[in-house]
PDB file of N, CA and C in Angstrom:
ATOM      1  N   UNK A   1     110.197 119.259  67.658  1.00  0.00           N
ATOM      2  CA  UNK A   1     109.673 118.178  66.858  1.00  0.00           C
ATOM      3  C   UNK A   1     110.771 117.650  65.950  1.00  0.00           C
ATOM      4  N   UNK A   2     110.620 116.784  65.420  1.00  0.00           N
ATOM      5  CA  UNK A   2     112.054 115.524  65.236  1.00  0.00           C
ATOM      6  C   UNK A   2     111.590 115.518  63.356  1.00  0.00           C
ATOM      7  N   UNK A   3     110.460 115.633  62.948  1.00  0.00           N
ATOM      8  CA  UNK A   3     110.346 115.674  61.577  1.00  0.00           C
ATOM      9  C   UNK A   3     109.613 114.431  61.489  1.00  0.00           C
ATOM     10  N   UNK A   4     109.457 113.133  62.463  1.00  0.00           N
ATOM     11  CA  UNK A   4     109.443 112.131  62.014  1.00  0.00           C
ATOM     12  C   UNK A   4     107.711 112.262  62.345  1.00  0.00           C
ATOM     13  N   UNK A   5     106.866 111.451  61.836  1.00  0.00           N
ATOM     14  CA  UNK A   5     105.377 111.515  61.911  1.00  0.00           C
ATOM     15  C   UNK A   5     104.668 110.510  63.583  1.00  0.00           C
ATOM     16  N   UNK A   6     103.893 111.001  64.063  1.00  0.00           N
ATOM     17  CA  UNK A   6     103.855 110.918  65.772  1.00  0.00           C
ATOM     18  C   UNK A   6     103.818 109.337  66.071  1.00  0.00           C
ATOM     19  N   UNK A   7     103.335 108.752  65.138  1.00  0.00           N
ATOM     20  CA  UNK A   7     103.408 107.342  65.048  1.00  0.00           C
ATOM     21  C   UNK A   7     104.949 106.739  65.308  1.00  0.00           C
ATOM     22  N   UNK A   8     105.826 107.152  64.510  1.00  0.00           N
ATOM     23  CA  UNK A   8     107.304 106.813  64.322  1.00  0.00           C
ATOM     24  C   UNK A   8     107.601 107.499  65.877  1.00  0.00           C
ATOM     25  N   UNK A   9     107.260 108.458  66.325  1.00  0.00           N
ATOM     26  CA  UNK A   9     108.226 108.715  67.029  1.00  0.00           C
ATOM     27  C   UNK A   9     107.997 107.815  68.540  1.00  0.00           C
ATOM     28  N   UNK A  10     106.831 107.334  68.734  1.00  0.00           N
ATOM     29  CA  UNK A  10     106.426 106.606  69.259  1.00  0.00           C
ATOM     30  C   UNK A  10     107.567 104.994  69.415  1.00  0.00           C
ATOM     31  N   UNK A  11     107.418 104.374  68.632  1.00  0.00           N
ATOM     32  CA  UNK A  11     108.457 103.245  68.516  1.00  0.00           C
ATOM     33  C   UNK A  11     109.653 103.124  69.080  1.00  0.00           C
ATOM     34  N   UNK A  12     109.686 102.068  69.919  1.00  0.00           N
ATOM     35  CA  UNK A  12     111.164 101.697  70.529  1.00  0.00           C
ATOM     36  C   UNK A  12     112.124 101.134  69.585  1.00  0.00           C
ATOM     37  N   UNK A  13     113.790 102.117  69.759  1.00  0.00           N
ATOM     38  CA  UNK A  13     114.354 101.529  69.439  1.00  0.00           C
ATOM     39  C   UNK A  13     114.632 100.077  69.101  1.00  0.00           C
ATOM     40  N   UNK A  14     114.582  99.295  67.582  1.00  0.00           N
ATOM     41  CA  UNK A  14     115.256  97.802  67.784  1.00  0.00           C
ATOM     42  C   UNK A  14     116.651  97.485  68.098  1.00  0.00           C
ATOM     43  N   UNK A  15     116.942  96.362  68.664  1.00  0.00           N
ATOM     44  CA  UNK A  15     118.696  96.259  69.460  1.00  0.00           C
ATOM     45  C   UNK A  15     119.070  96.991  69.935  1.00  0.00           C
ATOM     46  N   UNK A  16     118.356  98.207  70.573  1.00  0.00           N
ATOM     47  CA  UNK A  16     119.268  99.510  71.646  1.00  0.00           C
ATOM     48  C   UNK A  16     118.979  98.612  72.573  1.00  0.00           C
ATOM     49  N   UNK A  17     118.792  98.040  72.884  1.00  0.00           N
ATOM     50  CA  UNK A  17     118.837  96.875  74.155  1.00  0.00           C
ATOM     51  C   UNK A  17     119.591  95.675  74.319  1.00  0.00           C
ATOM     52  N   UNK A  18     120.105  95.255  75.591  1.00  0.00           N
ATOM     53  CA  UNK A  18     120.520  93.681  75.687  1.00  0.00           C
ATOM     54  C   UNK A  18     119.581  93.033  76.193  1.00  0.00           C
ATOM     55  N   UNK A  19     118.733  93.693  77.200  1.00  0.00           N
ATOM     56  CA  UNK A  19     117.678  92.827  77.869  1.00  0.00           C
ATOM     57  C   UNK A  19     116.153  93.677  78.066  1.00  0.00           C
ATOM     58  N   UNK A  20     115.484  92.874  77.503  1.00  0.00           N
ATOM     59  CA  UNK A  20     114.257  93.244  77.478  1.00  0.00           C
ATOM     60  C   UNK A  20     112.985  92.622  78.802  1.00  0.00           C
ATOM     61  N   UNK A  21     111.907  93.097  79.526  1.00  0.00           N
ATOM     62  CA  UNK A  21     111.123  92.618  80.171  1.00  0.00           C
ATOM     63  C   UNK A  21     109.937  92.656  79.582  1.00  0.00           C
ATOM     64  N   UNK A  22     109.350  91.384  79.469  1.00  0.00           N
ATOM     65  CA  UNK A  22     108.422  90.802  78.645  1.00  0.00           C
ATOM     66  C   UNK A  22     107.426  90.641  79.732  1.00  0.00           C
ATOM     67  N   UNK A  23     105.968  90.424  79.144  1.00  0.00           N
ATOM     68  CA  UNK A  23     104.743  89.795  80.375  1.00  0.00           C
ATOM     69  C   UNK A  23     103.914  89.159  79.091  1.00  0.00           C
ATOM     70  N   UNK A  24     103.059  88.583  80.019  1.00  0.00           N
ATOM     71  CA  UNK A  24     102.433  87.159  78.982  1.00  0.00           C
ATOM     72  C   UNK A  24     101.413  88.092  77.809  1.00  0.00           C
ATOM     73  N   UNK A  25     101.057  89.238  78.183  1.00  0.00           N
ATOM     74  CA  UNK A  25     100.503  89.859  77.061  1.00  0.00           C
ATOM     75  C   UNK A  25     101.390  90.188  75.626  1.00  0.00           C
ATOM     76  N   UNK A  26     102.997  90.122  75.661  1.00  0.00           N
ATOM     77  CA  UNK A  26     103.512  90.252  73.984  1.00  0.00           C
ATOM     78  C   UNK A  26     103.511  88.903  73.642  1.00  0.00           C
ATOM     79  N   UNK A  27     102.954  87.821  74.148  1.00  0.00           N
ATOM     80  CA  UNK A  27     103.496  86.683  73.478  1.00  0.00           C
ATOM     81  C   UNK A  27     102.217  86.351  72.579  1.00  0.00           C
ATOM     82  N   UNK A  28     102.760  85.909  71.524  1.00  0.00           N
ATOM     83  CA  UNK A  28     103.969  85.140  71.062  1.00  0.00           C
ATOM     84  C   UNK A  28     105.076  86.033  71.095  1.00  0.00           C
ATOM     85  N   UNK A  29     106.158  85.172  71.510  1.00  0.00           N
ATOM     86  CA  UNK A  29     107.398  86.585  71.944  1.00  0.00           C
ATOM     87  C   UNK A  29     107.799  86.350  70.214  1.00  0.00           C
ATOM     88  N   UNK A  30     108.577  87.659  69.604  1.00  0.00           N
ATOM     89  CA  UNK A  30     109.158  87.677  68.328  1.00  0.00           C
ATOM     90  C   UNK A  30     110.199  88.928  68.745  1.00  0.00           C
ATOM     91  N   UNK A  31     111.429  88.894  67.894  1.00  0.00           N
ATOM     92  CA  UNK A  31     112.154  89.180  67.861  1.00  0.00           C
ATOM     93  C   UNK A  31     112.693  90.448  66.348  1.00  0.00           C
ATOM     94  N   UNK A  32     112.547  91.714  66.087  1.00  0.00           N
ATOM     95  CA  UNK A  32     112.233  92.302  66.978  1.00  0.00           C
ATOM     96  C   UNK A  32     110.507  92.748  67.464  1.00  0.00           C
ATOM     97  N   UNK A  33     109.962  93.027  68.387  1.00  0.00           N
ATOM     98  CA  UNK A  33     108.727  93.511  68.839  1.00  0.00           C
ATOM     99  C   UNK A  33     108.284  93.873  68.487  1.00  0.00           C
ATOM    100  N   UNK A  34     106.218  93.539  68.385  1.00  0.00           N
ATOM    101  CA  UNK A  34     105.953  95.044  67.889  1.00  0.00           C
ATOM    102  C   UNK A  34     106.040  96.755  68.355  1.00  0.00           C
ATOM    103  N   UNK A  35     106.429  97.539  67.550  1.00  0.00           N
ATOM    104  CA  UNK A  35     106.172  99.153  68.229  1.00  0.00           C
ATOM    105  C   UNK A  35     107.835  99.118  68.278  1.00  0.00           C
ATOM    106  N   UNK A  36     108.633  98.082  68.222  1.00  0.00           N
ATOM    107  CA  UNK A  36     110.265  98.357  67.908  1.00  0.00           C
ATOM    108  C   UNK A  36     110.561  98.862  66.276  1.00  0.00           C
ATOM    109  N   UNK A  37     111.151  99.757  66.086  1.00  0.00           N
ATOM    110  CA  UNK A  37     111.186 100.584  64.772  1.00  0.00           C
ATOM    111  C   UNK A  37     112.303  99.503  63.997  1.00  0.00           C
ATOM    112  N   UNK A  38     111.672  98.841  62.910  1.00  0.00           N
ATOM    113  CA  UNK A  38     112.595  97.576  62.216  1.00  0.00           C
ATOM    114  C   UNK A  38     113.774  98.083  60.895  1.00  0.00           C
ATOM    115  N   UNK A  39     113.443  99.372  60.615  1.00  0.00           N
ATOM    116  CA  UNK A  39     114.244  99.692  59.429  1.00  0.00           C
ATOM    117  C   UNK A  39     115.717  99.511  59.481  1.00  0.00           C
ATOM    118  N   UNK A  40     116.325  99.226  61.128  1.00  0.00           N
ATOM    119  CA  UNK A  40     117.612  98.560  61.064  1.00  0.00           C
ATOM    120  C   UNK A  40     117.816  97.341  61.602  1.00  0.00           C
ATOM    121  N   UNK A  41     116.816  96.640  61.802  1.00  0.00           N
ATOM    122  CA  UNK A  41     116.712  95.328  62.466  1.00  0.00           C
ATOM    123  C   UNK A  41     116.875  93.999  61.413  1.00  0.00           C
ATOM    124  N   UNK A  42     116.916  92.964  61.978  1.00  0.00           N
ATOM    125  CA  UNK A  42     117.200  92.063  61.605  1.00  0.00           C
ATOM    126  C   UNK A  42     115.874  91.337  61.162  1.00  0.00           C
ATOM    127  N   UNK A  43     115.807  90.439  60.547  1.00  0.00           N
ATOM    128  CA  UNK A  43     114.539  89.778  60.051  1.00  0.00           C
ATOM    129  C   UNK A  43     113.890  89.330  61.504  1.00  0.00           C
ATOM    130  N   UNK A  44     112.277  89.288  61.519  1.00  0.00           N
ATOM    131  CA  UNK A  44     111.334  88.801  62.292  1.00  0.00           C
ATOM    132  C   UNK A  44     111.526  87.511  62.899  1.00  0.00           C
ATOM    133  N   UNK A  45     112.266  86.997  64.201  1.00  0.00           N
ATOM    134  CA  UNK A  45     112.081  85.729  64.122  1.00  0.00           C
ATOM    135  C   UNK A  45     111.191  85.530  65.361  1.00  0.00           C
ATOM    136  N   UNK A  46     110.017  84.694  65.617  1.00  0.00           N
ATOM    137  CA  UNK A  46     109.770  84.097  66.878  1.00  0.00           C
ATOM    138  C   UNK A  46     110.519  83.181  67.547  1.00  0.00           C
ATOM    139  N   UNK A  47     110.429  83.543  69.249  1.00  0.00           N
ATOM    140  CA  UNK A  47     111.047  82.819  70.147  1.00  0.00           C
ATOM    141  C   UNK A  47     110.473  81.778  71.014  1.00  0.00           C
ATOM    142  N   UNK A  48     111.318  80.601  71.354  1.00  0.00           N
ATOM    143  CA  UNK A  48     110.060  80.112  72.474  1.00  0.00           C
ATOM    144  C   UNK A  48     110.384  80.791  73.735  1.00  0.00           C
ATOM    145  N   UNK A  49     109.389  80.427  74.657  1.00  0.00           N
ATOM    146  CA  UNK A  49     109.825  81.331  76.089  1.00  0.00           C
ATOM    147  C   UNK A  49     108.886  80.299  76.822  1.00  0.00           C
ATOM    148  N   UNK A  50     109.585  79.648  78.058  1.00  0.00           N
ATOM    149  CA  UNK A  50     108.541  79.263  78.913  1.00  0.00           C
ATOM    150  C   UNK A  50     107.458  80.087  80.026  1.00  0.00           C
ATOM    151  N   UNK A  51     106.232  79.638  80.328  1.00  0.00           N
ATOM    152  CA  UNK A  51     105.096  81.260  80.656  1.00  0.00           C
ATOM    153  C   UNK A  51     105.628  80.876  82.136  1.00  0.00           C
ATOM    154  N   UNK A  52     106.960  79.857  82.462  1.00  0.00           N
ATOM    155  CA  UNK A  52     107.108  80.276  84.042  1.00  0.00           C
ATOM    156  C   UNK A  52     108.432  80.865  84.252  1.00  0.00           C
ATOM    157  N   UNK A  53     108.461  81.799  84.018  1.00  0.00           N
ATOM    158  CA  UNK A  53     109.398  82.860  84.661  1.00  0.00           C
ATOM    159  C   UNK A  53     110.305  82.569  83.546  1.00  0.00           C
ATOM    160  N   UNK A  54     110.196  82.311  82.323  1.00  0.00           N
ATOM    161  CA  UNK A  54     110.979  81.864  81.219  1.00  0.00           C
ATOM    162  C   UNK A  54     111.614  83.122  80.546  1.00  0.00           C
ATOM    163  N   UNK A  55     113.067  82.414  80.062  1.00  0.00           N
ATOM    164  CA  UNK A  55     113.856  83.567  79.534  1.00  0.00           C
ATOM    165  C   UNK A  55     113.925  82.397  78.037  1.00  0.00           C
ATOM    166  N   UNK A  56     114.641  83.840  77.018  1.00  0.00           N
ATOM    167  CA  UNK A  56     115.036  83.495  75.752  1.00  0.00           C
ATOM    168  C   UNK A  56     115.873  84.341  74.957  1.00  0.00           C
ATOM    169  N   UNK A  57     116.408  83.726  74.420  1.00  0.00           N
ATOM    170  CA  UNK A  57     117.767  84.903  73.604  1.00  0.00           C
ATOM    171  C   UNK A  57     117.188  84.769  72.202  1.00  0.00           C
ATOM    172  N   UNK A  58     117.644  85.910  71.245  1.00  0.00           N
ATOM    173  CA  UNK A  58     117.512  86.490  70.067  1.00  0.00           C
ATOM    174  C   UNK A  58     118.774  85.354  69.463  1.00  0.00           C
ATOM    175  N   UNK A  59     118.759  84.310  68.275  1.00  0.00           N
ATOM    176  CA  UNK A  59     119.761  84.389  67.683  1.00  0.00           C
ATOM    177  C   UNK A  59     120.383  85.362  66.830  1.00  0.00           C
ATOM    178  N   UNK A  60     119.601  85.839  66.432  1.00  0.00           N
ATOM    179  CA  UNK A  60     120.046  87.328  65.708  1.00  0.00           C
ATOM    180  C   UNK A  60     120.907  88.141  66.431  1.00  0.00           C
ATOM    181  N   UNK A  61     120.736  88.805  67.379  1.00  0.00           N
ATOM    182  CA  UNK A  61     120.696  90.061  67.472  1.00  0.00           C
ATOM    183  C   UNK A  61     121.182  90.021  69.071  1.00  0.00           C
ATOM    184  N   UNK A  62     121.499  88.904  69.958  1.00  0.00           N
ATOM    185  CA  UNK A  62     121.892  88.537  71.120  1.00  0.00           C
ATOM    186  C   UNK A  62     120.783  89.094  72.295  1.00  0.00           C
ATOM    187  N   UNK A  63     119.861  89.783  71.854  1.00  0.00           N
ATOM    188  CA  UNK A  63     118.714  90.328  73.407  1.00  0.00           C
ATOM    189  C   UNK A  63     117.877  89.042  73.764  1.00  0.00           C
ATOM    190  N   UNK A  64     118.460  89.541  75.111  1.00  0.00           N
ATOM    191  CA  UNK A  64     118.071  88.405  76.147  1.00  0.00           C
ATOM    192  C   UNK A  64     116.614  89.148  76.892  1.00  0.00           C
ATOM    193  N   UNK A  65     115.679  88.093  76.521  1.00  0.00           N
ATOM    194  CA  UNK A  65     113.708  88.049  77.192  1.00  0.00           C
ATOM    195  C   UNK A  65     113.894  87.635  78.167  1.00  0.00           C
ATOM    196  N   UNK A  66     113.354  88.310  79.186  1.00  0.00           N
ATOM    197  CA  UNK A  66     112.849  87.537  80.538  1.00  0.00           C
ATOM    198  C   UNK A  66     111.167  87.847  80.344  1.00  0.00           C
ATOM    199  N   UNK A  67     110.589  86.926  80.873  1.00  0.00           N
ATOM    200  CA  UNK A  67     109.142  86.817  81.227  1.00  0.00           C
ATOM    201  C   UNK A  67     108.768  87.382  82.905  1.00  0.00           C
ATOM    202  N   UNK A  68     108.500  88.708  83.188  1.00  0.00           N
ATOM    203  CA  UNK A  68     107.609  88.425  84.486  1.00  0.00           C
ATOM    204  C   UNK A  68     106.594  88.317  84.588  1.00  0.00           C
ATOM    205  N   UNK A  69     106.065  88.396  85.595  1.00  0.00           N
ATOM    206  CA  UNK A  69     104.228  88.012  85.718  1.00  0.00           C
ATOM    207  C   UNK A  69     103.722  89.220  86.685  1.00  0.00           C
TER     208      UNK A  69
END
């Protein structure tokens, strides 16, 4: 056990990623996600993403969204 409480340990890394796979259930896409652990992340921003096969980049933080279906 890690010390951290089961909730926390749960949470995905924020920015341990370049590319993330998205489906139409996180949208509104935001940057970082929910269930991504924010205490080193960058401020909350939403993205647009088109719902056809649409990609989008983070200005923040450079992670690149793809949308599948």
């Amino acid at each position: 056990m890690s010390g951290q409480p089961a909730a926390a340990q749960k949470l995905i890394p924020a920015n341990a990623e370049n590319r993330y796979e998205v489906t139409r259930s996180d949208l509104p896409l935001s940057c970082p996600m929910p269930g991504m652990a924010l205490w080193n992340s960058h401020p909350k921003v939403y993205l647009p993403i088109v719902e056809d096969g649409g990609e989008s980049v983070c200005p923040y933080c450079g992670a690149h969204y793809v949308l599948r279906d």
